[in-house]
PDB file of N, CA and C in Angstrom:
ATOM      1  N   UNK A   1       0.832  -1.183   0.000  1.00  0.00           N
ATOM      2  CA  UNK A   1       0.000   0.000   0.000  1.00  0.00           C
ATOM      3  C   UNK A   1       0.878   1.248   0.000  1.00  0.00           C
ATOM      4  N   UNK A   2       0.601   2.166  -0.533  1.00  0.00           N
ATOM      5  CA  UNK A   2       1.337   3.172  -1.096  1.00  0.00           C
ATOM      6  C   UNK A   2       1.144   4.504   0.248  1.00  0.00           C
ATOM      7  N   UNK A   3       1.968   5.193   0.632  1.00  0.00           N
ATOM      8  CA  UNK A   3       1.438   6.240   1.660  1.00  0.00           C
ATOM      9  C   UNK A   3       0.618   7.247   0.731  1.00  0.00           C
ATOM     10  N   UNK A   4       0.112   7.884   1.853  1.00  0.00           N
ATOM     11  CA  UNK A   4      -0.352   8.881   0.919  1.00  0.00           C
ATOM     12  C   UNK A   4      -0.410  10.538   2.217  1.00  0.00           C
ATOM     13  N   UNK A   5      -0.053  11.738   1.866  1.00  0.00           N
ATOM     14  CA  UNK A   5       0.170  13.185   2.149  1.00  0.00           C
ATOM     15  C   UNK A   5      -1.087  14.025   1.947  1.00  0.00           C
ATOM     16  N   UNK A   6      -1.977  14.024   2.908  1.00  0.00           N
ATOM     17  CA  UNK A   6      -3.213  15.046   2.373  1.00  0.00           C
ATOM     18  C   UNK A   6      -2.722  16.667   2.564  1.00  0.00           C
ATOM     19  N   UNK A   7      -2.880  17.197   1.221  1.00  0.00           N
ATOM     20  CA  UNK A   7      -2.106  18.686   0.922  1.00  0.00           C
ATOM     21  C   UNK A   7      -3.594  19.443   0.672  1.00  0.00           C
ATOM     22  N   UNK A   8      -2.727  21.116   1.912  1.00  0.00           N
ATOM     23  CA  UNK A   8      -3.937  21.790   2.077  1.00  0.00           C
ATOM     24  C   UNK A   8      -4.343  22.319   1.446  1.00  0.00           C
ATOM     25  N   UNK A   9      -5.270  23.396   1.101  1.00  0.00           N
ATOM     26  CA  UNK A   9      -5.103  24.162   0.090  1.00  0.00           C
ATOM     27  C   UNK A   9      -4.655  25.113   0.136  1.00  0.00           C
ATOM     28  N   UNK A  10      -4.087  25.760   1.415  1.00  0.00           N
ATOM     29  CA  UNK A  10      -3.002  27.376   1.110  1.00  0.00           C
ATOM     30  C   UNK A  10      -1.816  26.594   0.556  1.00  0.00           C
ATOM     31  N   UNK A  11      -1.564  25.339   0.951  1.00  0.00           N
ATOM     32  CA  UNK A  11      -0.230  24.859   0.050  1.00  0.00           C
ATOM     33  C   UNK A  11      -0.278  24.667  -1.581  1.00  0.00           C
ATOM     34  N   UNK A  12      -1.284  24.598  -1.850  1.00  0.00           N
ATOM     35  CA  UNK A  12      -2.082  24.762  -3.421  1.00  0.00           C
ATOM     36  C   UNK A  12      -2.024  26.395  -3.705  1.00  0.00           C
ATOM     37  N   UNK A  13      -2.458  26.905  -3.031  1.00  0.00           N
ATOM     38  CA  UNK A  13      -2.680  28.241  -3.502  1.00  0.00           C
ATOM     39  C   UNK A  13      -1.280  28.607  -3.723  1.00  0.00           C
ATOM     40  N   UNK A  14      -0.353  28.173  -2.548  1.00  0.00           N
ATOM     41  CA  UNK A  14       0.797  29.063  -2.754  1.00  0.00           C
ATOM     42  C   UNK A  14       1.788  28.396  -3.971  1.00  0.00           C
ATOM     43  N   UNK A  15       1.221  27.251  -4.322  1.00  0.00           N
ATOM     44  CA  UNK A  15       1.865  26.575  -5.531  1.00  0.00           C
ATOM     45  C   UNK A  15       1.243  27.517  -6.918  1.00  0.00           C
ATOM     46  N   UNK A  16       0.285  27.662  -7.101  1.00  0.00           N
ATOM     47  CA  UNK A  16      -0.509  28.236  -8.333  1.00  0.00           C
ATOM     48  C   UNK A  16       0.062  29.715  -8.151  1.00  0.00           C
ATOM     49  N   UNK A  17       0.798  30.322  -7.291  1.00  0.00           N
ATOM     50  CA  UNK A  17       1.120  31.810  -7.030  1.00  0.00           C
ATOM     51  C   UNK A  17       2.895  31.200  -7.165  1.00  0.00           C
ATOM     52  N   UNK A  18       3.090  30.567  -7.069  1.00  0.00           N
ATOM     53  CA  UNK A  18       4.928  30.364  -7.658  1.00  0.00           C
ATOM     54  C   UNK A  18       5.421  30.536  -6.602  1.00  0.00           C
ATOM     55  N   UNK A  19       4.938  30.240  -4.985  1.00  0.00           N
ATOM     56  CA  UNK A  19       5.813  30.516  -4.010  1.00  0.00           C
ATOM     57  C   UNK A  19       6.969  29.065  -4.019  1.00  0.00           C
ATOM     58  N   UNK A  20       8.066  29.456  -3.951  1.00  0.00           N
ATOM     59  CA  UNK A  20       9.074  28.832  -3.740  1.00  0.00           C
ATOM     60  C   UNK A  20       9.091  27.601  -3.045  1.00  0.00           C
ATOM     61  N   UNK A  21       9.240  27.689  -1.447  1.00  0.00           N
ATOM     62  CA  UNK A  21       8.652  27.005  -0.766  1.00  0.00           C
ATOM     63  C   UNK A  21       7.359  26.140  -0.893  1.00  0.00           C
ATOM     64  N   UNK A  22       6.485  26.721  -1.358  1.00  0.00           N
ATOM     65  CA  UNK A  22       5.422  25.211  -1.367  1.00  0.00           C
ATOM     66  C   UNK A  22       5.692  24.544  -3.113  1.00  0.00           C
ATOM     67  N   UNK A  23       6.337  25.175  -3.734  1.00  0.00           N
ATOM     68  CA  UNK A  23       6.570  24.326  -4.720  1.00  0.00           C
ATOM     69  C   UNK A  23       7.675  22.894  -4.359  1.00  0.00           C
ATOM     70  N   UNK A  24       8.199  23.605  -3.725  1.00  0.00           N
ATOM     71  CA  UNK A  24       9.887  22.709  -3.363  1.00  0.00           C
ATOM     72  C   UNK A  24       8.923  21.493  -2.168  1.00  0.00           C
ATOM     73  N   UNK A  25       8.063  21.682  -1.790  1.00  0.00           N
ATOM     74  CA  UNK A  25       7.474  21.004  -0.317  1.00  0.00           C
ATOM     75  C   UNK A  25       6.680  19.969  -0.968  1.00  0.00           C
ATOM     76  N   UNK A  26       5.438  20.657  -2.004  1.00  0.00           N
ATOM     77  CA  UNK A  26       4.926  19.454  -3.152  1.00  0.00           C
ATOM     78  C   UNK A  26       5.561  18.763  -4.084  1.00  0.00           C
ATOM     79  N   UNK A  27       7.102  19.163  -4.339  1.00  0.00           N
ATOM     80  CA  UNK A  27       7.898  17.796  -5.034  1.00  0.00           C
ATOM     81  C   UNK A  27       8.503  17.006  -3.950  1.00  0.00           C
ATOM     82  N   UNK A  28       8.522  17.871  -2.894  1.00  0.00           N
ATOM     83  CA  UNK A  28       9.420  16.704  -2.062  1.00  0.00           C
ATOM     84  C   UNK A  28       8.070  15.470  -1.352  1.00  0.00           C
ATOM     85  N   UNK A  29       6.741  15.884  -1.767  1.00  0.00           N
ATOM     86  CA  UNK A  29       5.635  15.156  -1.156  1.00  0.00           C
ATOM     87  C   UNK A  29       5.540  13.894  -2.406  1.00  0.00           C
ATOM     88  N   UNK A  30       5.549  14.786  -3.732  1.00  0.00           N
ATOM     89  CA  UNK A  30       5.592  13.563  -4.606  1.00  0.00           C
ATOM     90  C   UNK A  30       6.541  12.627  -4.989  1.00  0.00           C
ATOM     91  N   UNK A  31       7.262  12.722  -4.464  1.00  0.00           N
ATOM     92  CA  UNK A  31       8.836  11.879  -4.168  1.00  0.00           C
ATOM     93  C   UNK A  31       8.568  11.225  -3.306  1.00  0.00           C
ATOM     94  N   UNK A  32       7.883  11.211  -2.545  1.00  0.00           N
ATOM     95  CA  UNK A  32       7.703  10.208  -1.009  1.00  0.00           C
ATOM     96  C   UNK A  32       6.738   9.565  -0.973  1.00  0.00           C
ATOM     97  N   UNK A  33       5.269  10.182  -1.535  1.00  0.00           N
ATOM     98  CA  UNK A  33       4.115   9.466  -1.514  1.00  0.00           C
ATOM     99  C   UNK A  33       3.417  10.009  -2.187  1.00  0.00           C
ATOM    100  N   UNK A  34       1.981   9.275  -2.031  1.00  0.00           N
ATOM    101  CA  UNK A  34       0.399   9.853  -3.174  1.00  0.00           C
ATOM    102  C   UNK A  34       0.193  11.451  -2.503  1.00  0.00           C
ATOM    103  N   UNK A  35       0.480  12.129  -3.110  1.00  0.00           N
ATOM    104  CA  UNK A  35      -0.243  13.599  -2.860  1.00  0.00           C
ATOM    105  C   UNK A  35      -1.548  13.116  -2.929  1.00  0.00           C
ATOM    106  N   UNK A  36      -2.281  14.150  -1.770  1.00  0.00           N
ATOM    107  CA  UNK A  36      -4.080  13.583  -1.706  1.00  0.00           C
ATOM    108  C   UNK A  36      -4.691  14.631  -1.496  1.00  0.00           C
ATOM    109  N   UNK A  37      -5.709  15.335  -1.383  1.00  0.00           N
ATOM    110  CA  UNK A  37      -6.333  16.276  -1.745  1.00  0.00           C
ATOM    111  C   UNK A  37      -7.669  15.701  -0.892  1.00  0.00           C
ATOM    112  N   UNK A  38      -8.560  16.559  -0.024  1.00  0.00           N
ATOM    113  CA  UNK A  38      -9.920  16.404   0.094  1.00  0.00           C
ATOM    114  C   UNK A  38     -11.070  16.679  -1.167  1.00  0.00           C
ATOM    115  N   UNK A  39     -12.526  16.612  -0.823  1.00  0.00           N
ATOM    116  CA  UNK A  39     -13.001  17.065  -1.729  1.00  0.00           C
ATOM    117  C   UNK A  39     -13.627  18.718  -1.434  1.00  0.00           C
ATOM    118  N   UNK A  40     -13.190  18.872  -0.101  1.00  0.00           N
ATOM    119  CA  UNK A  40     -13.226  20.125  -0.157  1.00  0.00           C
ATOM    120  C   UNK A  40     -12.210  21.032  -0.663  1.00  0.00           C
ATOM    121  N   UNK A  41     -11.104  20.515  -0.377  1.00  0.00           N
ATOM    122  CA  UNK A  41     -10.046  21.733  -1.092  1.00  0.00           C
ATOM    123  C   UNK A  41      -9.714  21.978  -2.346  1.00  0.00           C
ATOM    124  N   UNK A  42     -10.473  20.311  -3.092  1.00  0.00           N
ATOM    125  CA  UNK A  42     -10.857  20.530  -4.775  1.00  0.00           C
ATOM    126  C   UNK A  42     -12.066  21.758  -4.623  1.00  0.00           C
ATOM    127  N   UNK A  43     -12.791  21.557  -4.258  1.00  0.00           N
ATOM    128  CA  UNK A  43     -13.878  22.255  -4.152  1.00  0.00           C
ATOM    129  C   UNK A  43     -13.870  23.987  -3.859  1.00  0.00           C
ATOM    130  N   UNK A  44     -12.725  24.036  -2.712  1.00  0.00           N
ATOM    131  CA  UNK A  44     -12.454  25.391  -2.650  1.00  0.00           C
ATOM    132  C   UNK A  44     -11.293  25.958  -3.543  1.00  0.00           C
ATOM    133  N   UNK A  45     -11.302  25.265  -4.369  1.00  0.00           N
ATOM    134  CA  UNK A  45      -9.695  25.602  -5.689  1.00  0.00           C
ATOM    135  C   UNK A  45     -10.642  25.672  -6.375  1.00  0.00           C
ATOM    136  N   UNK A  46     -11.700  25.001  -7.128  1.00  0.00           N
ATOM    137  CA  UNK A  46     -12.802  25.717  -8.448  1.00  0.00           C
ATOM    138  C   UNK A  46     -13.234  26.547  -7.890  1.00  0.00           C
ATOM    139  N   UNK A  47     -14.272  26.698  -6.557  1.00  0.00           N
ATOM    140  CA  UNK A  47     -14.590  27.758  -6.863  1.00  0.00           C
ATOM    141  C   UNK A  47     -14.085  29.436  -6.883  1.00  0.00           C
ATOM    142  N   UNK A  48     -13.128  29.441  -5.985  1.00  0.00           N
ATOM    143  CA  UNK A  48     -12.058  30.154  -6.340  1.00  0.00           C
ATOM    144  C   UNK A  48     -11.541  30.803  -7.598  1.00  0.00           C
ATOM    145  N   UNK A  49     -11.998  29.927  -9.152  1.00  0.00           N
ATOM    146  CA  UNK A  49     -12.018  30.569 -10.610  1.00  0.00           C
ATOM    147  C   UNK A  49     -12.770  31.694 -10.884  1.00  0.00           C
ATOM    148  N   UNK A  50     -11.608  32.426 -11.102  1.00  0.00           N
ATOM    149  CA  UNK A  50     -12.420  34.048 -12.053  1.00  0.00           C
ATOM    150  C   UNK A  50     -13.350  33.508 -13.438  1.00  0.00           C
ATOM    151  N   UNK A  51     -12.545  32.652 -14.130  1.00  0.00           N
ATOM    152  CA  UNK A  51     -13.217  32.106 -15.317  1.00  0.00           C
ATOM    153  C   UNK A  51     -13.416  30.603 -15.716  1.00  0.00           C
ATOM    154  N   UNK A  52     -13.616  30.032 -16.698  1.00  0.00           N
ATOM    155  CA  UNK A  52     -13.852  28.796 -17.241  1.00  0.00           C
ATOM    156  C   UNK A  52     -12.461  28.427 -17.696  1.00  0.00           C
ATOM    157  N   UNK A  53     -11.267  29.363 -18.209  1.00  0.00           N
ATOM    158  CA  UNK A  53      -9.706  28.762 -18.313  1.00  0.00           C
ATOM    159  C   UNK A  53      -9.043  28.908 -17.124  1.00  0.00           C
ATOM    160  N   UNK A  54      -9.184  30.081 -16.279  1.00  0.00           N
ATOM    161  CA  UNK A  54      -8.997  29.405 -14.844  1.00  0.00           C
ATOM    162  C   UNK A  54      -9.403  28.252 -14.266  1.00  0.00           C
ATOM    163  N   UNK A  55     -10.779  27.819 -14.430  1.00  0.00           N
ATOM    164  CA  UNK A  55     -10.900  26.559 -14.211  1.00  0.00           C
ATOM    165  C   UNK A  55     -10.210  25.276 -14.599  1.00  0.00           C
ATOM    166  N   UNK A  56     -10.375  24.977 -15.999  1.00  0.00           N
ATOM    167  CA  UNK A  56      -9.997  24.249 -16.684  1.00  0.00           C
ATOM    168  C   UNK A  56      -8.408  23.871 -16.553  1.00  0.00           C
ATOM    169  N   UNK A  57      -7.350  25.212 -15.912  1.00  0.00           N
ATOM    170  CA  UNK A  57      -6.203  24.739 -16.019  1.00  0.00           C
ATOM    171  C   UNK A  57      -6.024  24.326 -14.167  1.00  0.00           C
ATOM    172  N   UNK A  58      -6.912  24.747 -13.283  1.00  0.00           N
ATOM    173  CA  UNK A  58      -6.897  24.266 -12.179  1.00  0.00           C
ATOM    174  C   UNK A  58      -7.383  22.580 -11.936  1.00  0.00           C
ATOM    175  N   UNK A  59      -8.423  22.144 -12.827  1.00  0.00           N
ATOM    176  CA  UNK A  59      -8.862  20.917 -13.145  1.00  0.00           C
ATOM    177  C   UNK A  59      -7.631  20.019 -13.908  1.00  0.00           C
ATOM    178  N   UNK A  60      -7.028  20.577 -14.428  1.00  0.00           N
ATOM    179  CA  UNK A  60      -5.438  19.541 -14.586  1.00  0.00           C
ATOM    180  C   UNK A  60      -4.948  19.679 -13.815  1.00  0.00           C
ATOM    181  N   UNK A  61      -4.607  20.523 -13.106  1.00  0.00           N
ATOM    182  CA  UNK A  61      -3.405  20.650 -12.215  1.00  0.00           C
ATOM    183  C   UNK A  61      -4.227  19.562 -11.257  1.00  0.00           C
ATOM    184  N   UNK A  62      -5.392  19.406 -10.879  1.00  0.00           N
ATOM    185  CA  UNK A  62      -5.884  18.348  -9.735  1.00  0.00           C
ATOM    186  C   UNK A  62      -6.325  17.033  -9.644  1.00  0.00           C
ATOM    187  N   UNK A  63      -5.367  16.495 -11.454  1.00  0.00           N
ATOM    188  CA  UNK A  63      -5.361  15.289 -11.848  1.00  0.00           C
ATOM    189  C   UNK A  63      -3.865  14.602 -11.146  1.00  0.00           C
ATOM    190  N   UNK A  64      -3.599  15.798 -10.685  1.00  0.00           N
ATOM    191  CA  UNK A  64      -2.446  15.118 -10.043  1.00  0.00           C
ATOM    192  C   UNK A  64      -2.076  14.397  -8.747  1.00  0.00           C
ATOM    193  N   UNK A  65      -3.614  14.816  -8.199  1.00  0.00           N
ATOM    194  CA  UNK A  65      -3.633  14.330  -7.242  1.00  0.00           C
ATOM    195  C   UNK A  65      -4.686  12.950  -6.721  1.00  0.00           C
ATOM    196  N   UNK A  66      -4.861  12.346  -5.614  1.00  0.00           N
ATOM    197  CA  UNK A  66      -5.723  11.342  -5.304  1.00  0.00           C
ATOM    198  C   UNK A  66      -6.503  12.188  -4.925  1.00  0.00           C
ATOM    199  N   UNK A  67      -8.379  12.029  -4.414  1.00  0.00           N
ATOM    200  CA  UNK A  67      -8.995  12.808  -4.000  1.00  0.00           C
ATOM    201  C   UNK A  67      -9.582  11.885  -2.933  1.00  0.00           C
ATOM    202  N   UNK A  68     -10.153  12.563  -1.563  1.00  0.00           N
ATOM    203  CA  UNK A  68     -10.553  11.880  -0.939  1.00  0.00           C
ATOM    204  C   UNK A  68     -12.302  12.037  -0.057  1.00  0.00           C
ATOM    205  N   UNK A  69     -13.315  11.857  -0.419  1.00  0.00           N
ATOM    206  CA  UNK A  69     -14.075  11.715   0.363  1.00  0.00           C
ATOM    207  C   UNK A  69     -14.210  12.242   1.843  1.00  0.00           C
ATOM    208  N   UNK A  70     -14.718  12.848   2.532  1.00  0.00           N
ATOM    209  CA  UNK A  70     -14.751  13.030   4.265  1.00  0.00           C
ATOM    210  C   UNK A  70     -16.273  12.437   4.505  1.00  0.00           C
ATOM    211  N   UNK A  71     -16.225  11.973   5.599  1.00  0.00           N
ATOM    212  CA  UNK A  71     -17.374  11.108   5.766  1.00  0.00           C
ATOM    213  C   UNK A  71     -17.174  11.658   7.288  1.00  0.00           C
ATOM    214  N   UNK A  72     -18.265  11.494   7.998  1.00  0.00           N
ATOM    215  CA  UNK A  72     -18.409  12.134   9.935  1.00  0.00           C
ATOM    216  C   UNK A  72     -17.939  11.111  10.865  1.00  0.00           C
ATOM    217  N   UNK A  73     -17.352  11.364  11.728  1.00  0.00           N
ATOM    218  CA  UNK A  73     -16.808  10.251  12.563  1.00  0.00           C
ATOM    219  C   UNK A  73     -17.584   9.443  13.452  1.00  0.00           C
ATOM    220  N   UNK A  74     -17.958   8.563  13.399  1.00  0.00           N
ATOM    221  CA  UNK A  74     -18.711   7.841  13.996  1.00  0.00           C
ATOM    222  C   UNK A  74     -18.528   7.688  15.398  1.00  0.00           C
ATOM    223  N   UNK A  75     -18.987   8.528  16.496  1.00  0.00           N
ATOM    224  CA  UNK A  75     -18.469   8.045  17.594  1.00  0.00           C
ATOM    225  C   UNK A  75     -19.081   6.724  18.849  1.00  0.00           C
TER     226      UNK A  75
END
């Protein structure tokens, strides 16, 4: 079974803005394991689009990742 790194989304944001640091932090995540993503922070990265090619190039960029479901904790 493969690990897997759930990445937030200011670490997304600051990747799509060219910050240094979270670029260098998400290769060193995909070097180690499955980058994973909720379906909220997909969720808060579309809607976040000014337009439909903002979208569209944010929707590749989040093929890169696994996505994951949140479900409530059963206590």
């Amino acid at each position: 079974m493969t690990d897997w790194v759930l990445v937030d989304t200011d670490v997304l944001i600051d990747v799509g803005r060219s910050v240094t640091e979270a670029i260098t932090c998400l290769q060193q995540i995909e070097q180690q394991a499955s980058p994973t993503i909720s379906v909220v922070t997909q969720m808060e990265l579309m809607i976040g689009c000014r337009d439909k090619a903002e979208l569209r190039t944010v929707e590749r960029f989040l093929q890169r990742f696994q996505s994951v479901k949140l479900r409530p904790s059963l206590m």
